[in-house]
N, C-alpha and C. Protein backbone atom coordinates (compact mmCIF):
# COMPACT_ATOMS: atom_id res chain seq x y z
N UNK A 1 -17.28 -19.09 11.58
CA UNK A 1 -17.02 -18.02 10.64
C UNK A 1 -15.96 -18.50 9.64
N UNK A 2 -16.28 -18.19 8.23
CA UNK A 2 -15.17 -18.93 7.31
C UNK A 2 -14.43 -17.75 7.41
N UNK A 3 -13.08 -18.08 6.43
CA UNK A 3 -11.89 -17.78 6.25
C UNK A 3 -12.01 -16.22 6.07
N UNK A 4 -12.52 -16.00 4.86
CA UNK A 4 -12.79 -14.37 4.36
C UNK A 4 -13.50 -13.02 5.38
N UNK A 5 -14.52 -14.19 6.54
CA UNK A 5 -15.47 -13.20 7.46
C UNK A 5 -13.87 -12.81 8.72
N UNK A 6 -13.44 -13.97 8.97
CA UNK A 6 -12.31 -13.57 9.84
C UNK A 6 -11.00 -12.69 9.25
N UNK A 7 -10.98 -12.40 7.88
CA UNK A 7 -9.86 -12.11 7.44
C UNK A 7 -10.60 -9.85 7.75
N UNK A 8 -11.94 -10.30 7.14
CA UNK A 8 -12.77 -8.98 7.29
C UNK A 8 -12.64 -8.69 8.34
N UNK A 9 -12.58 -8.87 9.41
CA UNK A 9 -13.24 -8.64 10.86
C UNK A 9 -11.76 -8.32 11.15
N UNK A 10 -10.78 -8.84 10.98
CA UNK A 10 -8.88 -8.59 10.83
C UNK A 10 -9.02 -7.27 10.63
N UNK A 11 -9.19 -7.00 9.77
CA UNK A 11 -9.06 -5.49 8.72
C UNK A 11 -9.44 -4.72 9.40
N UNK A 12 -10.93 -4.68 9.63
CA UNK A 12 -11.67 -3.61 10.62
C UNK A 12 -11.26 -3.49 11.55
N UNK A 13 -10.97 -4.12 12.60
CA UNK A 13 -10.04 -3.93 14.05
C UNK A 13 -8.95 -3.71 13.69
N UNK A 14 -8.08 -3.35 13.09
CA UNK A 14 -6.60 -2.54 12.60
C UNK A 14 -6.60 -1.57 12.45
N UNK A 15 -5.45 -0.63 13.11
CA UNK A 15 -5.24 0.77 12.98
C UNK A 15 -4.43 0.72 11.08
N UNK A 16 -3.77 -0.25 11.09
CA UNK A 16 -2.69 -0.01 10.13
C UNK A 16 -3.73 -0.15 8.79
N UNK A 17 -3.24 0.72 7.64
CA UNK A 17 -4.09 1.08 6.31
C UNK A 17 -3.79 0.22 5.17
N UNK A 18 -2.05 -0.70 5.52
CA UNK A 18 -1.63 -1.70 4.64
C UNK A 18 -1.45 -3.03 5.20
N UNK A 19 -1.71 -3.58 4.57
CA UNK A 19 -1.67 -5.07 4.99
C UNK A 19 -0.84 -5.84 3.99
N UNK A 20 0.10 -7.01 4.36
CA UNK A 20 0.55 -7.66 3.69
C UNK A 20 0.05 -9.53 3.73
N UNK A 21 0.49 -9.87 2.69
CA UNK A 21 -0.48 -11.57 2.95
C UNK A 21 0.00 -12.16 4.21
N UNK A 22 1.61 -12.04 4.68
CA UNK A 22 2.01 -12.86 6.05
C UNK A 22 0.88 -12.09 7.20
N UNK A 23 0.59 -11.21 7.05
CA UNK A 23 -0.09 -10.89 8.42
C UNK A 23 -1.79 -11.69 8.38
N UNK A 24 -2.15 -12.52 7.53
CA UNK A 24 -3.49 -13.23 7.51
C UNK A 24 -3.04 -14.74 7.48
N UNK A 25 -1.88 -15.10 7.35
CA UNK A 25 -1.13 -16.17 7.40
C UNK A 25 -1.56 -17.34 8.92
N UNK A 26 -2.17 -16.38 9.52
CA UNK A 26 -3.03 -17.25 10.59
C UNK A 26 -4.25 -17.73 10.41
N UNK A 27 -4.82 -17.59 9.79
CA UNK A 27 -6.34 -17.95 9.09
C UNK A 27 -6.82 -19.26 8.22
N UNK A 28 -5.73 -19.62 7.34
CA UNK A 28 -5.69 -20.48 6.95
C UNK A 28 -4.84 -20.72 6.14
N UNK A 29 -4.74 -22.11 4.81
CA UNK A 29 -4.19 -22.31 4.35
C UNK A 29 -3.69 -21.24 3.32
N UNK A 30 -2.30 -21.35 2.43
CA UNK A 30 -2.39 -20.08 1.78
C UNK A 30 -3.30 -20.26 0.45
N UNK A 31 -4.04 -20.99 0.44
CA UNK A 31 -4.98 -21.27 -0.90
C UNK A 31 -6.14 -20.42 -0.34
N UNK A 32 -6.47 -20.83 0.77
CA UNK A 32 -7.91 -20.41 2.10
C UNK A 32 -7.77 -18.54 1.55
N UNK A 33 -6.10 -17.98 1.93
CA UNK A 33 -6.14 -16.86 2.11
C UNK A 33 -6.20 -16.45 0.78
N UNK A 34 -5.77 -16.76 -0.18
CA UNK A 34 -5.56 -16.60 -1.66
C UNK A 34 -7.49 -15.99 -1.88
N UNK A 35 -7.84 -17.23 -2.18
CA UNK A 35 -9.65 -17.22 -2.13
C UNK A 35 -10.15 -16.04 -1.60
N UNK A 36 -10.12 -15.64 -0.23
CA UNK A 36 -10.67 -14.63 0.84
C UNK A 36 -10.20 -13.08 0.46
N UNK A 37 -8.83 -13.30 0.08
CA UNK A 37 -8.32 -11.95 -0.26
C UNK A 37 -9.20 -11.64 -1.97
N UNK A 38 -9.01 -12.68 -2.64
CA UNK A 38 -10.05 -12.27 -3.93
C UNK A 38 -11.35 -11.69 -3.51
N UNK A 39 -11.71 -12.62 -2.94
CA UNK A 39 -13.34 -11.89 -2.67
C UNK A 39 -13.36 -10.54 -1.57
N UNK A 40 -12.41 -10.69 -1.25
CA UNK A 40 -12.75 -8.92 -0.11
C UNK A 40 -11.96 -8.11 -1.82
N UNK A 41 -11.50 -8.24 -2.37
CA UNK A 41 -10.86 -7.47 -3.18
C UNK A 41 -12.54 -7.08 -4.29
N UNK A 42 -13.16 -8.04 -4.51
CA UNK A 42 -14.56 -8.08 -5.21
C UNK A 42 -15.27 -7.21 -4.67
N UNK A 43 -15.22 -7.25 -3.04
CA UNK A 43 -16.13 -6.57 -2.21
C UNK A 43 -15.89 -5.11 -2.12
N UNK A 44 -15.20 -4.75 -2.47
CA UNK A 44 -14.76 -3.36 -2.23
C UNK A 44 -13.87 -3.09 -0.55
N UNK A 45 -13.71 -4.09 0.15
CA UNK A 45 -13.05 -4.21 1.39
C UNK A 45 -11.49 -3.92 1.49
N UNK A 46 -11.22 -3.93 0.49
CA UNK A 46 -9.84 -3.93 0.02
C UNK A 46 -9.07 -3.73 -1.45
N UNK A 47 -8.01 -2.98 -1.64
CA UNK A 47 -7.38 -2.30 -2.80
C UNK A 47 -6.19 -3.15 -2.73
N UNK A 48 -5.99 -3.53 -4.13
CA UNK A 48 -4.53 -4.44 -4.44
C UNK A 48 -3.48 -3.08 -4.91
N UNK A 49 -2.40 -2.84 -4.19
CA UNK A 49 -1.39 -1.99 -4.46
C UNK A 49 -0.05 -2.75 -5.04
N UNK A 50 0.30 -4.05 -4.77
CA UNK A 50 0.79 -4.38 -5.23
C UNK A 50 1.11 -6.23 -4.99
N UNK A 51 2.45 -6.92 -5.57
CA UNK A 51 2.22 -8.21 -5.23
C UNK A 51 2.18 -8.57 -3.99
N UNK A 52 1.04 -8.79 -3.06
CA UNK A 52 0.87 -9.21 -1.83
C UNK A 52 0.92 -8.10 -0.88
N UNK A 53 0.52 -6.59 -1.17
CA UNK A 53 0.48 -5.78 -0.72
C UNK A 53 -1.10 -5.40 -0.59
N UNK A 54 -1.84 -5.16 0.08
CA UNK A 54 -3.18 -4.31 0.15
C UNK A 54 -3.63 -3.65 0.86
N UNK A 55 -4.31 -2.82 0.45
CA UNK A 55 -5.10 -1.62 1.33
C UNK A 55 -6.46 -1.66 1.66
N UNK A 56 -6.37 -0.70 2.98
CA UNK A 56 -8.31 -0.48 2.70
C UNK A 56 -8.55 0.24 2.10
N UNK A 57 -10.13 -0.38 1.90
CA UNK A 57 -10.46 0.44 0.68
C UNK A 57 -12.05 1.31 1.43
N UNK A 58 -12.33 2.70 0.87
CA UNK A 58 -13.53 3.29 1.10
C UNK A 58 -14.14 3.07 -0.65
N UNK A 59 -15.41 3.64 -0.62
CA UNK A 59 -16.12 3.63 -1.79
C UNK A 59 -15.47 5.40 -2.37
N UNK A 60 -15.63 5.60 -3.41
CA UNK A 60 -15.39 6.99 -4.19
C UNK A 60 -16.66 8.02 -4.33
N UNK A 61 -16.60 8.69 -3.73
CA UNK A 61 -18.18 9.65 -4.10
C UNK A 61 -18.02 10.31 -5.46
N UNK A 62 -16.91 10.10 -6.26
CA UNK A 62 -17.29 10.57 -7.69
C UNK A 62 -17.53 9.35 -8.73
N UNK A 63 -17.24 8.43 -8.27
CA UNK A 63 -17.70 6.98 -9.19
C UNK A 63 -17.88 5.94 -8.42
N UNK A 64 -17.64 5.84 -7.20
CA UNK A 64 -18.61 4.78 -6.28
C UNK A 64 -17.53 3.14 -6.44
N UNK A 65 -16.23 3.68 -7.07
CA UNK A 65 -15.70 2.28 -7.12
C UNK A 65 -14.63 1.85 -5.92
N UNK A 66 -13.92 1.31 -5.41
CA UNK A 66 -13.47 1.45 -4.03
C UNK A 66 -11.86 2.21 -4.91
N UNK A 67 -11.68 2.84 -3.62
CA UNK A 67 -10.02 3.41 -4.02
C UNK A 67 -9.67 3.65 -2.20
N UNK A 68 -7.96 3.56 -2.39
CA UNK A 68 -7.40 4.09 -0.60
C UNK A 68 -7.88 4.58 0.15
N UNK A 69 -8.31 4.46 1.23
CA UNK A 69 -8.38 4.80 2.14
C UNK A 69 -7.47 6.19 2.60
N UNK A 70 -6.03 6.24 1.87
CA UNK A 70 -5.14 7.12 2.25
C UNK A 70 -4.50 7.35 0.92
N UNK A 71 -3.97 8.41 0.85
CA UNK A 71 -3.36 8.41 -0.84
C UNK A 71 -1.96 7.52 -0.85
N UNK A 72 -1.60 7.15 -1.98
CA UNK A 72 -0.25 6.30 -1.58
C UNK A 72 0.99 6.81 -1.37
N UNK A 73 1.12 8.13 -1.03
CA UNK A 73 2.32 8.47 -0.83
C UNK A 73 2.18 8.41 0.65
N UNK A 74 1.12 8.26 1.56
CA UNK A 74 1.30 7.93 2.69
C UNK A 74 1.59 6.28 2.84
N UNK A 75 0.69 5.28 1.75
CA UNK A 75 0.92 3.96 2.55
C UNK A 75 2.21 3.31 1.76
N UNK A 76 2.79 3.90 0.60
CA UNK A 76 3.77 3.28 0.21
C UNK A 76 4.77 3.09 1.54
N UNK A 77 5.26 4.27 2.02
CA UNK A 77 6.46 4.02 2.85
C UNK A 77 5.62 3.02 4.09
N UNK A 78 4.47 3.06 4.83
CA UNK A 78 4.19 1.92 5.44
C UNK A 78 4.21 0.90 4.84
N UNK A 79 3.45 0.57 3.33
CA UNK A 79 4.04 -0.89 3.27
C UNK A 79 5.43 -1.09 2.91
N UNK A 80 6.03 -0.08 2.78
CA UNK A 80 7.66 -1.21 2.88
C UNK A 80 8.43 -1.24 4.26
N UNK A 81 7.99 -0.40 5.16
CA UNK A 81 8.21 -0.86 6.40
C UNK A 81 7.74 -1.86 6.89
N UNK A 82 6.55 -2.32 6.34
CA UNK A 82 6.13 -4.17 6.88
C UNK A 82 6.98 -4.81 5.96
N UNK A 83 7.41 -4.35 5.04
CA UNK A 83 8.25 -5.33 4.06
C UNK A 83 9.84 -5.81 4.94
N UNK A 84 9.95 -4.81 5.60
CA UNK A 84 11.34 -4.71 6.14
C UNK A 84 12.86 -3.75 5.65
N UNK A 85 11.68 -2.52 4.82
CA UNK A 85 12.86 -2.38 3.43
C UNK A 85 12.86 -0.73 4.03
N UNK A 86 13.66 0.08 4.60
CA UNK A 86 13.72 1.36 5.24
C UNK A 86 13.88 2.35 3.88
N UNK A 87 12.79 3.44 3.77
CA UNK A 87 12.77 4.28 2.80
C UNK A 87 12.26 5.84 2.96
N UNK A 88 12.89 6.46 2.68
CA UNK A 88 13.00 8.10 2.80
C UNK A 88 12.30 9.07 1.42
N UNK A 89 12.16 9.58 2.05
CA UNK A 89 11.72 10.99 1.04
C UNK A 89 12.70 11.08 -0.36
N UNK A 90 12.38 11.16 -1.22
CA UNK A 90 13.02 11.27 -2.74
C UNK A 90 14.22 13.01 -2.57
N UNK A 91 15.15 12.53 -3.29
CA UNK A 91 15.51 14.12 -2.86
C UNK A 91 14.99 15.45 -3.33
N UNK A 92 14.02 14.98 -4.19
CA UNK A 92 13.45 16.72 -4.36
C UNK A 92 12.59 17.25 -3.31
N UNK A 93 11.61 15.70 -3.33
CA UNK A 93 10.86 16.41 -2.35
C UNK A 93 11.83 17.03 -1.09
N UNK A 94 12.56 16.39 -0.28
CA UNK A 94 13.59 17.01 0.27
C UNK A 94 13.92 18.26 0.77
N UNK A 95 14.63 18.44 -0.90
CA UNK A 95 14.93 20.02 -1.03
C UNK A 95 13.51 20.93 -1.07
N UNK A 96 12.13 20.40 -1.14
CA UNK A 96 11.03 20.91 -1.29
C UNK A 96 11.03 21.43 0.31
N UNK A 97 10.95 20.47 1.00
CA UNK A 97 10.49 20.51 2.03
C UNK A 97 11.59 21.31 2.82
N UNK A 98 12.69 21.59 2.67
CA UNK A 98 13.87 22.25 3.09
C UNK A 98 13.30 23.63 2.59
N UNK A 99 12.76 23.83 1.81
CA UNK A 99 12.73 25.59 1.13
C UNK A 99 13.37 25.62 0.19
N UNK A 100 14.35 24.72 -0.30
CA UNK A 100 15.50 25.34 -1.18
C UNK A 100 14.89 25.53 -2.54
N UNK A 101 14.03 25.05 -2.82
CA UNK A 101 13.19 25.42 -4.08
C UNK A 101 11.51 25.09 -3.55
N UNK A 102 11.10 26.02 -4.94
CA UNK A 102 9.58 26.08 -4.44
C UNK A 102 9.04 25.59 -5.61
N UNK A 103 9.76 24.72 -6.33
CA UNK A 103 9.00 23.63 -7.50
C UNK A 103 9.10 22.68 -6.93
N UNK A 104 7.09 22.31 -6.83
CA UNK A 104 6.43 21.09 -6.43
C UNK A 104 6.92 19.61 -7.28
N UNK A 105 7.26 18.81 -6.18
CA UNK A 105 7.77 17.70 -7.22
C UNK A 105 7.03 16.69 -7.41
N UNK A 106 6.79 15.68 -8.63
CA UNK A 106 5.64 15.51 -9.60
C UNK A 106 6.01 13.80 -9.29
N UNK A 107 4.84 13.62 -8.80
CA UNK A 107 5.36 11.93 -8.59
C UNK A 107 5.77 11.60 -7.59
N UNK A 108 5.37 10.07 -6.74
CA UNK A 108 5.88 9.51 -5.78
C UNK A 108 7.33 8.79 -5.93
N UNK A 109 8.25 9.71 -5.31
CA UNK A 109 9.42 9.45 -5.14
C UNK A 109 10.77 8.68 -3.74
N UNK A 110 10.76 7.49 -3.94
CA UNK A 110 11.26 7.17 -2.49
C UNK A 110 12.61 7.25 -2.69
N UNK A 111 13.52 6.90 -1.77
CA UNK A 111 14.97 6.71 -1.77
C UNK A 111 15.13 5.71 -0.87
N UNK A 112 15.68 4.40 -1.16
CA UNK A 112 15.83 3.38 -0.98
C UNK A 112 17.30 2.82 0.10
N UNK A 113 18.00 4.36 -0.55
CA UNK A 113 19.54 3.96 -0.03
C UNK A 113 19.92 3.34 -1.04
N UNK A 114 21.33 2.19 -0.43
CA UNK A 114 22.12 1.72 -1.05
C UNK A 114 20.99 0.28 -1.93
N UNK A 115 19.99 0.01 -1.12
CA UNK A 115 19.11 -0.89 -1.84
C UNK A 115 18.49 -1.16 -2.84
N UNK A 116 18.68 -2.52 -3.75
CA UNK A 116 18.17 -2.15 -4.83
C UNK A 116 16.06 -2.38 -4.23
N UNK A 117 15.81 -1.74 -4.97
CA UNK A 117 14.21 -2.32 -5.36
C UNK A 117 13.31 -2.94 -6.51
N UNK A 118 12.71 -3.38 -6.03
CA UNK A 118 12.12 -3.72 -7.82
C UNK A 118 10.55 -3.80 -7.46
N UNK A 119 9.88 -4.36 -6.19
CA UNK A 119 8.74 -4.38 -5.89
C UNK A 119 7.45 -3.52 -7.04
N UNK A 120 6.74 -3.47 -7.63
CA UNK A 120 6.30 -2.24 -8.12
C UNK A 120 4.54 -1.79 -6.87
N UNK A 121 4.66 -1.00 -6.05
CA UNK A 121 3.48 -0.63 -5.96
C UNK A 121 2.74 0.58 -6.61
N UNK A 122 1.70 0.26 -6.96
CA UNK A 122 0.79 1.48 -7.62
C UNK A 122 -1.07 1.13 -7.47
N UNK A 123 -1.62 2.36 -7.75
CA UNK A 123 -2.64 2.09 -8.00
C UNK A 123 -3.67 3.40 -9.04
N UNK A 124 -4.13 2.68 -9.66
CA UNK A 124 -4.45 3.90 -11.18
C UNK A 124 -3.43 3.43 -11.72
N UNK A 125 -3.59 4.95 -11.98
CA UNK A 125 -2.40 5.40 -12.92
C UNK A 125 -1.00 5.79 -11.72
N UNK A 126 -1.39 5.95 -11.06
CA UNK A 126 -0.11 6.52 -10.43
C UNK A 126 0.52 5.22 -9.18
N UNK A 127 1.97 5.50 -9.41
CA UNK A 127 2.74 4.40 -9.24
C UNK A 127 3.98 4.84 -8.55
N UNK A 128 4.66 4.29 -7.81
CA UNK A 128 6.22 4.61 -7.15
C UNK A 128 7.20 4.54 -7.37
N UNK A 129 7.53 5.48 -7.48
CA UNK A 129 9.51 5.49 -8.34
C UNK A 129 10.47 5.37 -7.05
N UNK A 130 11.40 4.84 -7.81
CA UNK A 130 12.56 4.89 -6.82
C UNK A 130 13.86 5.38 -7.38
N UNK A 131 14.76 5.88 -5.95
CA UNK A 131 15.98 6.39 -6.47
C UNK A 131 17.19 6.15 -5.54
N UNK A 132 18.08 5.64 -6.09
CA UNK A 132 19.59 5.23 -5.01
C UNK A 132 20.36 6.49 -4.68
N UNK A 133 20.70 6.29 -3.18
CA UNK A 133 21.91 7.13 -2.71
C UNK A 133 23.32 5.86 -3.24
């Protein structure tokens, strides 16, 4: 089985919805994985969220092109927990989720802490902001 069928067969046996390139880093060279990740990305097998970040991907029943598996305000904070980078709820949502106001807040918002970030993940149009304590 070449590089790309084992990287596929990876994917499908995983609970987890993000994947980063070190976790295929067993497969082969990083040129091997470079190659494999293009073509599952061709295939619709997988969504690029960001540099060396990806998702699964389902097909779209309103245009048939692949998109998440999960929306990204769920897999952002998983992929930066494979990143190693600990991140919380933005403070509106917050106060959303506290009651203290009942204006819905507009945009994926993380809080990073004292950390800076710069990573950008997105996909579309819509993309992840960040904000320091």
């Amino acid at each position: 089985m070449d590089v790309s069928g084992r990287i596929r067969r990876s994917i499908a046996n995983r609970d987890d919805s993000v994947f980063v390139r070190t976790d295929f880093a067993e497969f082969g060279s990083p040129a091997q994985v470079s190659r494999a990740l293009k073509l599952l990305l061709g295939a619709g097998v997988i969504v690029r969220l960001g540099l060396g970040v990806y998702a699964k991907a389902k097909r779209s029943a309103l245009t048939g092109r692949p998109i998440p598996v999960q929306p990204l305000e769920v897999l952002a904070p998983e992929a930066f927990r494979k990143l190693g980078i600990e991140v919380q709820p933005g403070r509106l949502a917050l106060a959303y989720n506290a009651g203290e106001t009942t204006q819905v807040p507009a945009g994926i918002v993380l809080n990073t802490g004292r950390r800076r970030v710069v990573r950008k993940l997105s996909f579309n149009d819509r993309s992840v902001r960040y904000e320091r304590t």
